[in-house]
Protein backbone atom coordinates (compact mmCIF):
# COMPACT_ATOMS: atom_id res chain seq x y z
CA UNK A 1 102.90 91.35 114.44
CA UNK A 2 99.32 90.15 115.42
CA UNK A 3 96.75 88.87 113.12
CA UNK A 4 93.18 89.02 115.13
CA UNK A 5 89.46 88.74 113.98
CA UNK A 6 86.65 90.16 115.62
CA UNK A 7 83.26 88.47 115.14
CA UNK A 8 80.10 90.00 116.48
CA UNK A 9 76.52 91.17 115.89
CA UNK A 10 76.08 93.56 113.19
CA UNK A 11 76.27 96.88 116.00
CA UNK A 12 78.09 94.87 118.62
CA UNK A 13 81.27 97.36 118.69
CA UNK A 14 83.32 95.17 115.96
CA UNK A 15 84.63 98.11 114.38
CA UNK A 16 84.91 100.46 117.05
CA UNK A 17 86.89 98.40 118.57
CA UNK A 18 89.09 96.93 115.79
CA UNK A 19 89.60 100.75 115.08
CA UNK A 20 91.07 101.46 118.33
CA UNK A 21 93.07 98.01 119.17
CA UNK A 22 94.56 99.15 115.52
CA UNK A 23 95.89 102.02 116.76
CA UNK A 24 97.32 100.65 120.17
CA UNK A 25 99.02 98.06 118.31
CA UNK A 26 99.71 99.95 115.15
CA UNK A 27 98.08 97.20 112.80
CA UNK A 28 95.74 97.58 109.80
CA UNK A 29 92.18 97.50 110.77
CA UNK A 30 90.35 95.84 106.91
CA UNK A 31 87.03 96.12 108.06
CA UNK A 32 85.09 95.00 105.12
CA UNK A 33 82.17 97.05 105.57
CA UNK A 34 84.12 100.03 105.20
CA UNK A 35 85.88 98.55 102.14
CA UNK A 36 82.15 97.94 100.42
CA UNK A 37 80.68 101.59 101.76
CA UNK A 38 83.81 102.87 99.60
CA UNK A 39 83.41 100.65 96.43
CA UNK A 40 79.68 101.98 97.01
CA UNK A 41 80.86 105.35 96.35
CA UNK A 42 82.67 104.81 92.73
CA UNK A 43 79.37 104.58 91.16
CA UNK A 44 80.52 101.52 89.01
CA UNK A 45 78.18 98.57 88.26
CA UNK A 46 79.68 96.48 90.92
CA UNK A 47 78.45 99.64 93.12
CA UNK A 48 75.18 99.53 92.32
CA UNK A 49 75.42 95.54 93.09
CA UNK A 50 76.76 96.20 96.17
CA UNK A 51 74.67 99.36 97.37
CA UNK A 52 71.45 97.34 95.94
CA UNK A 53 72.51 93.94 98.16
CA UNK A 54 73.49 96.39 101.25
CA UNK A 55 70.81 98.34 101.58
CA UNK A 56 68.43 95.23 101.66
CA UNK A 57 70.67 94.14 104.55
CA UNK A 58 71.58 90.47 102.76
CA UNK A 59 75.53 89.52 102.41
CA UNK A 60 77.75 90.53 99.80
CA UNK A 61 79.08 87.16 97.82
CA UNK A 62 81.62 84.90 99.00
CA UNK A 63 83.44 85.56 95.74
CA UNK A 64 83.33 89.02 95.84
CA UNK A 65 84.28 89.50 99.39
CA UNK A 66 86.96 86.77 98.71
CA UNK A 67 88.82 88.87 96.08
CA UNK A 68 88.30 92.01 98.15
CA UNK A 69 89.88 90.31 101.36
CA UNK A 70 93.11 88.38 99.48
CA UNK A 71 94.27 91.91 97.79
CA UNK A 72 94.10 93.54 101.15
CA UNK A 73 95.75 90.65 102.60
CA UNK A 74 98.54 89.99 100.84
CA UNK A 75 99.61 93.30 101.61
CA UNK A 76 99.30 92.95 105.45
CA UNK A 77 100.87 89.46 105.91
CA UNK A 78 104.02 90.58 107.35
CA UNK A 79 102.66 93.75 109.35
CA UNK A 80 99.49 92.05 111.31
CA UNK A 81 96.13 93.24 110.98
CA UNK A 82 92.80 92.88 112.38
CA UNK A 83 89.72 91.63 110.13
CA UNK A 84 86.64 93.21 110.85
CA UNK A 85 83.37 91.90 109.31
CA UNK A 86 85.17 88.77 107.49
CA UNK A 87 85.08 85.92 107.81
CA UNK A 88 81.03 85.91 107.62
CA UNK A 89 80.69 82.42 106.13
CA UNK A 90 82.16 78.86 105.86
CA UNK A 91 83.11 78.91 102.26
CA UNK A 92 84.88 82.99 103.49
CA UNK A 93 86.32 80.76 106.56
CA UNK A 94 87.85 78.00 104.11
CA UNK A 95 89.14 80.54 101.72
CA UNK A 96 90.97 82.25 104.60
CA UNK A 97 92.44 79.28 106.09
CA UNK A 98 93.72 78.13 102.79
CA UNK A 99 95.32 81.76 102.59
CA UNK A 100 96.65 81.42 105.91
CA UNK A 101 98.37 78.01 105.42
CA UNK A 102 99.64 79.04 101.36
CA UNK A 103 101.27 82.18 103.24
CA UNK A 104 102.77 80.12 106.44
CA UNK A 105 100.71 82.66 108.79
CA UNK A 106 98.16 82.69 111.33
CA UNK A 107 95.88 84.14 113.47
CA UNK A 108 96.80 84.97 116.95
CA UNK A 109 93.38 86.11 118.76
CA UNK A 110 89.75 85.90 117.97
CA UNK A 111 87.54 88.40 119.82
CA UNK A 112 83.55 87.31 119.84
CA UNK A 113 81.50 90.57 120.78
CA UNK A 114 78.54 89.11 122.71
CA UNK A 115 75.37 91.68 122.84
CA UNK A 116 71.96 91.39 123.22
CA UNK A 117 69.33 92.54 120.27
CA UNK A 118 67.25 94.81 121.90
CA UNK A 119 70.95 96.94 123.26
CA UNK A 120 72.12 95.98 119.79
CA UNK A 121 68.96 97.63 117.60
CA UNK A 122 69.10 100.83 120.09
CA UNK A 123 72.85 101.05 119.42
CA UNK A 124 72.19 101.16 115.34
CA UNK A 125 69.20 103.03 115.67
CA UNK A 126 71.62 105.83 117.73
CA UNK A 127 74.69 105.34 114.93
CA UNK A 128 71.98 105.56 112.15
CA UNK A 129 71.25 108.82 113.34
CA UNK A 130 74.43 110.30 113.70
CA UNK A 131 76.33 108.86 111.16
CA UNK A 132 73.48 108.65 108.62
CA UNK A 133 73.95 105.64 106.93
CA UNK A 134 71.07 103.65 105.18
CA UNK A 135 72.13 100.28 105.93
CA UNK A 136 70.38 101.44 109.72
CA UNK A 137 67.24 100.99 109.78
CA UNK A 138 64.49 98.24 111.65
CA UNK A 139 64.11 96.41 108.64
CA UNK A 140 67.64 96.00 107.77
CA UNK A 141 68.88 95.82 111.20
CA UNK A 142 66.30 92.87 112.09
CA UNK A 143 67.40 91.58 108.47
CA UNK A 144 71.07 91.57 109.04
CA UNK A 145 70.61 89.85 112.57
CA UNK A 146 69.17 87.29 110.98
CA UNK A 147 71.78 86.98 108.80
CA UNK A 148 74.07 87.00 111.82
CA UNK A 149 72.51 84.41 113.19
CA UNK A 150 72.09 81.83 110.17
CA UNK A 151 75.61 82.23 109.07
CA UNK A 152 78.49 84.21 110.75
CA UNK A 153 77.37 82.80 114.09
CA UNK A 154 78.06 79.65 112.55
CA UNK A 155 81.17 80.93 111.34
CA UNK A 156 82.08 81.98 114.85
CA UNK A 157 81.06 78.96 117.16
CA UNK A 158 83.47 77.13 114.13
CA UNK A 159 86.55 78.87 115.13
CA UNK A 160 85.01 78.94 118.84
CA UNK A 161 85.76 74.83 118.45
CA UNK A 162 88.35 74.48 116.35
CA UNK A 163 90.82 77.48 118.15
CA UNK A 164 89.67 77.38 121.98
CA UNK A 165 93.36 78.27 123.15
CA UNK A 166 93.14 82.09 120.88
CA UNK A 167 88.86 82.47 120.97
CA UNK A 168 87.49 85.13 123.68
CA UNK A 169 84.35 86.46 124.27
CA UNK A 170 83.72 89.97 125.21
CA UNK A 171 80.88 91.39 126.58
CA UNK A 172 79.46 93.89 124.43
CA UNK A 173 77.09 95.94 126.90
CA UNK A 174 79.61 97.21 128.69
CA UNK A 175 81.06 100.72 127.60
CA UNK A 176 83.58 101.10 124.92
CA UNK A 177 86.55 101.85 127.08
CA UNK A 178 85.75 98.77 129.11
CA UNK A 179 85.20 96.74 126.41
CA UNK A 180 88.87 97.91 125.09
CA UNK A 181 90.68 97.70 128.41
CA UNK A 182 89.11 93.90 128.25
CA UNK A 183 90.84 93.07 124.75
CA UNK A 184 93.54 95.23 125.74
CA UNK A 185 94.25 92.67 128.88
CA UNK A 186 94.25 89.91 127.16
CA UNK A 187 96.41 90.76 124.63
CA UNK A 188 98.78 91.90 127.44
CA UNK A 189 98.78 88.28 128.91
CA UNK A 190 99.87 86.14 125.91
């Protein structure tokens, strides 16, 4: 059992690669994204919320991503999983830790995906168009950079400091499979 987080640029491979390291170590991948884009799709209130916040780019609510996260959780605790797209902010980070500790678990790596914009906007620009999603476009993708950098990246150099012995970067230029055999090798060595 492995508990991981992968932090990361929004573009930077997160969940392509917490998709496959899933599958190699037959974990559940809760990438939160993927959790909203459903919600999105029940046409609820809360959906129009969420698709209304989304498609300007901005971050969905602590709260809401808190409640999301802890019932997804508490059902992974004793099978590992990797969390993709959460933590994003301190209050998310502090929620998580206090779920951690109240459920006497851990996590065991955290992977920082390291990519430059320009790569990064030519990546979502390429993903936009083939998996035609409207959270990629310029606007939003320059808006949810920013975001990036304000808060997650805050979020990130956090556990970067507080959890040296389990934080790696990765280089996110490289190709996918390079990227994977990367994360792949470390997990190997611990």
């Amino acid at each position: 059992m492995k508990n991981i987080i992968f932090f990361g640029p929004p573009g930077a491979g997160k969940g392509t690669q917490a998709k496959i390291i899933s599958e190699h170590l037959k974990i559940s991948h809760l990438s939160t994204g993927e959790i909203l884009r459903n919600k999105i799709l029940q046409k609820d209130e809360l959906a129009n919320q969420l698709k209304e916040i989304m498609s300007a780019g901005k971050l969905v609510s602590d709260d809401i991503l808190n409640k999301i996260v802890l019932e997804r959780l508490t059902n992974e605790t004793n099978k590992g999983y990797i969390l993709d797209g959460y933590p994003r902010t301190i209050v998310q980070s502090e929620f998580l830790n206090t779920f951690l500790k109240n459920s006497s678990s851990k996590i065991d790596y955290i992977f920082n995906i390291k990519i430059n914009f320009e790569i990064l906007r030519n990546r979502i620009i390429k993903r936009s168009s083939e998996e035609s999603r409207e959270d990629d476009n310029l606007e939003v993708i320059q808006t949810r950079y920013s975001e990036y950098l304000n808060t997650t990246q805050k979020v990130s150099n956090l556990y970067k400091d507080t959890h040296k012995e389990i934080f790696h970067e990765i280089d996110g230029s490289s190709e996918i499979q390079e990227i994977t055999s990367n994360i792949i090798k470390i997990l190997k060595k611990s």
